[in-house]
C-alpha atoms as a PDB file:
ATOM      1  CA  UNK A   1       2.030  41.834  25.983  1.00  0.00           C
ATOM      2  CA  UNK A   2       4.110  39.796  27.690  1.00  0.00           C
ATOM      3  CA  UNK A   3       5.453  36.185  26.320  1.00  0.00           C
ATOM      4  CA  UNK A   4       3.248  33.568  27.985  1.00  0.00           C
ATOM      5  CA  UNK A   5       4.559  30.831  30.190  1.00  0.00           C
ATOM      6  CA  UNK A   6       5.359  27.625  28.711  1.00  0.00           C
ATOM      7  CA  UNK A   7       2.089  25.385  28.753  1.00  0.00           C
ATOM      8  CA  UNK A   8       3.381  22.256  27.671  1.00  0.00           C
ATOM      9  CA  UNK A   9       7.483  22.125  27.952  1.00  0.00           C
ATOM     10  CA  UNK A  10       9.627  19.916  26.238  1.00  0.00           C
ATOM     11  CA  UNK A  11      12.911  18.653  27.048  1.00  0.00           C
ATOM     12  CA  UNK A  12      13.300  17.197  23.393  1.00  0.00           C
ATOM     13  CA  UNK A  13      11.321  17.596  19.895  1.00  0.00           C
ATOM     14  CA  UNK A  14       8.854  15.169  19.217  1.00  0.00           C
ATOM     15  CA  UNK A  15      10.481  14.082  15.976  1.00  0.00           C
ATOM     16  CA  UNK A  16      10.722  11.050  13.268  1.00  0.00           C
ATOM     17  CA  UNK A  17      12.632  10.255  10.575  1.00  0.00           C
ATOM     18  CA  UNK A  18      11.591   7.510   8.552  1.00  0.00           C
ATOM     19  CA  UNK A  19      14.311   6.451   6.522  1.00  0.00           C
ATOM     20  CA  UNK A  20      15.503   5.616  10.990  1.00  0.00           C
ATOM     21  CA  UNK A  21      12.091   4.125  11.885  1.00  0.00           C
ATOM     22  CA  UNK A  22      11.050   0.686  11.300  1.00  0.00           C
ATOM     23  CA  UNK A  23       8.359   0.839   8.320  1.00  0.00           C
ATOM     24  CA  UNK A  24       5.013  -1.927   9.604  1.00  0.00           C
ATOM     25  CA  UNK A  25       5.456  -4.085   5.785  1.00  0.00           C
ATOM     26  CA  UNK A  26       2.252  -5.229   4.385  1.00  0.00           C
ATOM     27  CA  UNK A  27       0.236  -3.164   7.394  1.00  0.00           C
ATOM     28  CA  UNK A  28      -2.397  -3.643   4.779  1.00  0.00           C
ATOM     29  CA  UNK A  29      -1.762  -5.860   1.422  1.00  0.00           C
ATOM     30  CA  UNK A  30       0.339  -3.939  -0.850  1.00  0.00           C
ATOM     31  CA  UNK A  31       1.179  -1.092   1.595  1.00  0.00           C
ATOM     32  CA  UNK A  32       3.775  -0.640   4.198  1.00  0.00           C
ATOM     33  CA  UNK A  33       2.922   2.020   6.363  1.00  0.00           C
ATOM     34  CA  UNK A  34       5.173   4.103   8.998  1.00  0.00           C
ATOM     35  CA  UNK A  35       2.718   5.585  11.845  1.00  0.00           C
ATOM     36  CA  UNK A  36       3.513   9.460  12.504  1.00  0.00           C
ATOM     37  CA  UNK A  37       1.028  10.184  14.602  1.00  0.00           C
ATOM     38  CA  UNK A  38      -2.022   8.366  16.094  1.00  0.00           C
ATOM     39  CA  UNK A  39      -4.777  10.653  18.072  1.00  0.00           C
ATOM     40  CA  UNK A  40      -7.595   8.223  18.390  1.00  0.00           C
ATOM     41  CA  UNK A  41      -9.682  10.917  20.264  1.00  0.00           C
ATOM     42  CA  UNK A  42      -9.251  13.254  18.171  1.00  0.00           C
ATOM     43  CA  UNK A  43      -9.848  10.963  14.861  1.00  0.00           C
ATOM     44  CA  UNK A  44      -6.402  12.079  13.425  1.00  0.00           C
ATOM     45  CA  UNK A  45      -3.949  10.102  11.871  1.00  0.00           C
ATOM     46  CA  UNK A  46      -0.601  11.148  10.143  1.00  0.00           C
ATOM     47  CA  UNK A  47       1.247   8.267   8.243  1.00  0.00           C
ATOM     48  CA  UNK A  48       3.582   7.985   5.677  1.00  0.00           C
ATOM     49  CA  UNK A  49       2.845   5.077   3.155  1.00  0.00           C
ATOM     50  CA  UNK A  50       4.431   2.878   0.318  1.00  0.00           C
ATOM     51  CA  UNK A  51       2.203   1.425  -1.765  1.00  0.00           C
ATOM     52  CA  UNK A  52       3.142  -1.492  -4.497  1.00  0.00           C
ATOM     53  CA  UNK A  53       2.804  -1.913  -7.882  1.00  0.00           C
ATOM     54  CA  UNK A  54      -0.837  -3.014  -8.649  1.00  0.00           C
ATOM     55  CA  UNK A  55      -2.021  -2.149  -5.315  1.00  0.00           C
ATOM     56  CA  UNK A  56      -5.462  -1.153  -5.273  1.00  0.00           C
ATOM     57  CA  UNK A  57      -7.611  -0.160  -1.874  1.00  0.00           C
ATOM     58  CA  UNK A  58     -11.413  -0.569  -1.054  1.00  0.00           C
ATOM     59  CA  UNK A  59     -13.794   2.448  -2.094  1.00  0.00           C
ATOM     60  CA  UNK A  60     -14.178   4.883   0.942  1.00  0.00           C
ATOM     61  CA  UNK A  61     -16.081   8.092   1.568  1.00  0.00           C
ATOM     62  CA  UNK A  62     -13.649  10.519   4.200  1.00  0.00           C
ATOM     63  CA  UNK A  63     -15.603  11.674   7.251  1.00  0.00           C
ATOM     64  CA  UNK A  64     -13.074  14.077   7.431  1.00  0.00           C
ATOM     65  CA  UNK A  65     -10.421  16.096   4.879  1.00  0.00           C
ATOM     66  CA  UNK A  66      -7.019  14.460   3.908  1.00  0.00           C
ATOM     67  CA  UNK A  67      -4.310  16.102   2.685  1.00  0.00           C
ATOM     68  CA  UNK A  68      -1.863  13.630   0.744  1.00  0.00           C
ATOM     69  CA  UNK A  69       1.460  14.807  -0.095  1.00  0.00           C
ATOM     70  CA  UNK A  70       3.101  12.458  -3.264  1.00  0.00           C
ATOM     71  CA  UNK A  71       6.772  11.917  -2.126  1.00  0.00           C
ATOM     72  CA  UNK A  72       7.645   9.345  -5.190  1.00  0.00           C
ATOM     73  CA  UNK A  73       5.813   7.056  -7.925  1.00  0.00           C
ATOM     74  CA  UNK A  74       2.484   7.542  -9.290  1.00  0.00           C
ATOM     75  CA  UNK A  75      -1.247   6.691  -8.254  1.00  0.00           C
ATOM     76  CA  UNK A  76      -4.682   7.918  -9.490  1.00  0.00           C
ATOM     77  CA  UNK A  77      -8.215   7.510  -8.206  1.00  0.00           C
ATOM     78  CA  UNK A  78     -10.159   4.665 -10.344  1.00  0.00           C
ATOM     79  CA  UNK A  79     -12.711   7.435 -10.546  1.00  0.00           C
ATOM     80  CA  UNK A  80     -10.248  10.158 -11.781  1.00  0.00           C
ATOM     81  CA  UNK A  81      -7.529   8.001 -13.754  1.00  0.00           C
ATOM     82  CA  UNK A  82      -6.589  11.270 -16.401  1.00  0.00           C
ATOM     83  CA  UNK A  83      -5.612  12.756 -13.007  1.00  0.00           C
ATOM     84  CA  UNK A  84      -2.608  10.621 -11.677  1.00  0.00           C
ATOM     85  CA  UNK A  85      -0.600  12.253  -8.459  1.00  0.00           C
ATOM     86  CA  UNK A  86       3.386  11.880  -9.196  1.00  0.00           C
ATOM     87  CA  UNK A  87       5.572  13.199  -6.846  1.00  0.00           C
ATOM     88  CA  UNK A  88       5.710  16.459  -5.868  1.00  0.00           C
ATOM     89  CA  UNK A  89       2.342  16.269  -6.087  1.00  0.00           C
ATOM     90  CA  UNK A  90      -0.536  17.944  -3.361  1.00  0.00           C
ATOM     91  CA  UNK A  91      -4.146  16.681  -3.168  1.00  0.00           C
ATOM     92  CA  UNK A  92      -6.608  17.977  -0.970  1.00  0.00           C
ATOM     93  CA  UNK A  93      -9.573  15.826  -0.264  1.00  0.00           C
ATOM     94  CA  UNK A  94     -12.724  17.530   1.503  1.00  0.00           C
ATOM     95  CA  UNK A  95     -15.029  15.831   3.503  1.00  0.00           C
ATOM     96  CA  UNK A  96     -17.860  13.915   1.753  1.00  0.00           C
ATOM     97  CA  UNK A  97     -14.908  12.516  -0.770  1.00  0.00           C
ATOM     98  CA  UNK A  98     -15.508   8.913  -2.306  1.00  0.00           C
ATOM     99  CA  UNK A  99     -13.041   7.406  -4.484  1.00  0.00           C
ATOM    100  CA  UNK A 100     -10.979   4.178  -4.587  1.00  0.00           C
ATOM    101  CA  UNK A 101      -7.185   4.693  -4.643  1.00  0.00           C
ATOM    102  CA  UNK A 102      -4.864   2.369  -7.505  1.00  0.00           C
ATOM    103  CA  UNK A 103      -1.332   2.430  -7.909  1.00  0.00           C
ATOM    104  CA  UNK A 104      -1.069   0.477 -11.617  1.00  0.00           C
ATOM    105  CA  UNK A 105       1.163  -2.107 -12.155  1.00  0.00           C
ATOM    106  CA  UNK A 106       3.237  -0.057 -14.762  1.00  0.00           C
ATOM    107  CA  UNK A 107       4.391   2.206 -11.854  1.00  0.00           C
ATOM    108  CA  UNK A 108       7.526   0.419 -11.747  1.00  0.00           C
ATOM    109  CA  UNK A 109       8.647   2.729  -7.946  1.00  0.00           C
ATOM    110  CA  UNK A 110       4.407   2.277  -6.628  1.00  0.00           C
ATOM    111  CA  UNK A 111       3.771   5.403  -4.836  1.00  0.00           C
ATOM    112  CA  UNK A 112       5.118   7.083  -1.799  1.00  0.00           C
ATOM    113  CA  UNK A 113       3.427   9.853   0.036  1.00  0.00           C
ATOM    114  CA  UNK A 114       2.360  11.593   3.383  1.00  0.00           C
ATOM    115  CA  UNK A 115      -1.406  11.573   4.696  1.00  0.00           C
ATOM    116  CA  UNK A 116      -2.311  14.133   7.029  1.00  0.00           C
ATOM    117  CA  UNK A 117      -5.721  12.100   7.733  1.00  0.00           C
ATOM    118  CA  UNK A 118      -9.043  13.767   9.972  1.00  0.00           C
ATOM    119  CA  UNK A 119     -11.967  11.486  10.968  1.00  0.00           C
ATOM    120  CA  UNK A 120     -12.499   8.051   8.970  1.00  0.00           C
ATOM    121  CA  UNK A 121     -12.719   5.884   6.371  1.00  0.00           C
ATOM    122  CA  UNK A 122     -15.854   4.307   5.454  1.00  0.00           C
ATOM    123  CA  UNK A 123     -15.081   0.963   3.087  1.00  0.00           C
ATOM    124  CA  UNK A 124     -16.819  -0.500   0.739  1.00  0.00           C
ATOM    125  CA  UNK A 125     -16.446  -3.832  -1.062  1.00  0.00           C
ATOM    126  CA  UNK A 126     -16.613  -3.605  -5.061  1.00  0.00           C
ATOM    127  CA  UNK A 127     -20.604  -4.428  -4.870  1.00  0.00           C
ATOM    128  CA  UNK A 128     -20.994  -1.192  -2.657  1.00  0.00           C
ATOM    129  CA  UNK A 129     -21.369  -3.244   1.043  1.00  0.00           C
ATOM    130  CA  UNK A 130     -20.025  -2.053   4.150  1.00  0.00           C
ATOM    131  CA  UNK A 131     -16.393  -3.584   5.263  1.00  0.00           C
ATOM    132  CA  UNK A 132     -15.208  -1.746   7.934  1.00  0.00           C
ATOM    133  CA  UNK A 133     -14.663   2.013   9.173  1.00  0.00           C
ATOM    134  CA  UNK A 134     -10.738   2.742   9.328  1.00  0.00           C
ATOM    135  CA  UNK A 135      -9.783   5.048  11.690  1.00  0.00           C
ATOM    136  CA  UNK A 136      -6.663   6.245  13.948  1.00  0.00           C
ATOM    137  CA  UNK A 137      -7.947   3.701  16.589  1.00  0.00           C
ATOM    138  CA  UNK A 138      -8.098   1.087  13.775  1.00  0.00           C
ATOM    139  CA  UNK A 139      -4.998   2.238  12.058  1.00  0.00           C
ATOM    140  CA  UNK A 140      -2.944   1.830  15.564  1.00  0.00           C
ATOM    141  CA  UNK A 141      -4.677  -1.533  16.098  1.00  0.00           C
ATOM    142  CA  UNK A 142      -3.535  -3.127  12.869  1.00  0.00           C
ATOM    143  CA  UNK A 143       0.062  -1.867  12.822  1.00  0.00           C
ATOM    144  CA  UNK A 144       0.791  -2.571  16.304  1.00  0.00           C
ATOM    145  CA  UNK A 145      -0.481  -6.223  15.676  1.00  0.00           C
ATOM    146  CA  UNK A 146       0.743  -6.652  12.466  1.00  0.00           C
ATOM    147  CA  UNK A 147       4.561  -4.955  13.691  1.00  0.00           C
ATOM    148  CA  UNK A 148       4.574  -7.414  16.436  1.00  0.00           C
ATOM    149  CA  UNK A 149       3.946 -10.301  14.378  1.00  0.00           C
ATOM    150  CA  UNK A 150       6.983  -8.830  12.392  1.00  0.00           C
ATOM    151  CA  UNK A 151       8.986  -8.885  15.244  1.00  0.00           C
ATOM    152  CA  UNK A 152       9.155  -5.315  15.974  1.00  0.00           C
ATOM    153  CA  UNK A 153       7.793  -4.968  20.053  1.00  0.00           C
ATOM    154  CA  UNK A 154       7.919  -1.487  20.260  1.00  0.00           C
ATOM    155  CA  UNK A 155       6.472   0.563  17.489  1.00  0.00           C
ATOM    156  CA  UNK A 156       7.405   4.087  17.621  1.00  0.00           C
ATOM    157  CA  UNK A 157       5.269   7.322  16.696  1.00  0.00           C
ATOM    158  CA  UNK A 158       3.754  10.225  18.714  1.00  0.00           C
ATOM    159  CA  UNK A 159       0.529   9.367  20.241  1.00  0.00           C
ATOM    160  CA  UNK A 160      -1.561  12.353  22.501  1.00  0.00           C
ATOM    161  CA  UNK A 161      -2.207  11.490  25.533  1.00  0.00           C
ATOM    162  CA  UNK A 162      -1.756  14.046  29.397  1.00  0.00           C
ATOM    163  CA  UNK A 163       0.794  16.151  26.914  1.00  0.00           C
ATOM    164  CA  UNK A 164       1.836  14.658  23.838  1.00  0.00           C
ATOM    165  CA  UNK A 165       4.982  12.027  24.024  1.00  0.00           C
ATOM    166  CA  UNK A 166       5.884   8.550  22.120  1.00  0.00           C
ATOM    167  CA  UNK A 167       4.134   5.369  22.058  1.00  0.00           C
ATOM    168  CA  UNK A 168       7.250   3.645  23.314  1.00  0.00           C
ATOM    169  CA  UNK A 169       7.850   5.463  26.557  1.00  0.00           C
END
């Protein structure tokens, strides 16, 4: 067999670092988040996130799987809390998952990681109620509104779209 044609060429890697790339602070209260990449058809969304001491997020149940890579600090689920991720730490989450996510205020660093995120969010409010569903689509929304109220006008990540390229081209 023959090596097939290129399908999709590129004259460059789609690449990030994020200790060069501007980090969205506070995207949500307590976490600054740096978008990776945001396929809203596709319902995937890769971010890396900083959470801060004593942040805590709503409940959620995962459409979808997450895999969540611990880069730094320490976090648990409120629902798990003899199970705390550190880094170097790998947590697979399978669809169906419900949990609420708390970095404690003793975790001097917060938490660092890497999501690797399919489908959405559901969130709940501590009484069980429906907030919101957070999504890529929602995910890009927020940080591009909440980077531009930062000052930052052209938020960079790779987002899909007739081949893959960045958001800022």
């Amino acid at each position: 067999m023959a090596l097939p044609d290129v399908i999709n060429h590129q004259d460059l890697l789609l690449t990030l670092n994020t200790n060069e790339e501007k980090a969205v602070i506070n995207a949500l209260p307590g976490v600054d988040v740096w978008p990776l990449f945001l396929d809203v058809e596709n319902g995937t969304w890769v971010i890396r996130a900083k959470f801060k001491p004593g942040t805590t997020l709503p409940k959620h149940f995962h459409t979808g799987v997450v895999h969540f890579y611990t880069t730094a600090g320490r976090w648990h689920y409120l629902e798990y809390p003899d199970q705390p991720q550190t880094a170097g730490s790998y947590l697979y989450e399978p669809g169906g998952s419900i949990h609420t996510f708390h970095c404690p205020a003793d975790s001097e660093e917060g938490a660092d990681g890497f999501f690797v995120i399919t489908g959405c969010n559901v969130n709940f409010d501590e009484d069980g109620n429906f907030m919101n569903i957070m999504d890529a689509g929602w995910i890009e929304k927020v940080v591009v509104e909440v980077a531009k109220a930062q000052g930052i006008d052209k938020l960079r990540y790779i987002k899909p779209k007739a081949g893959a390229g960045f958001s800022d081209e």
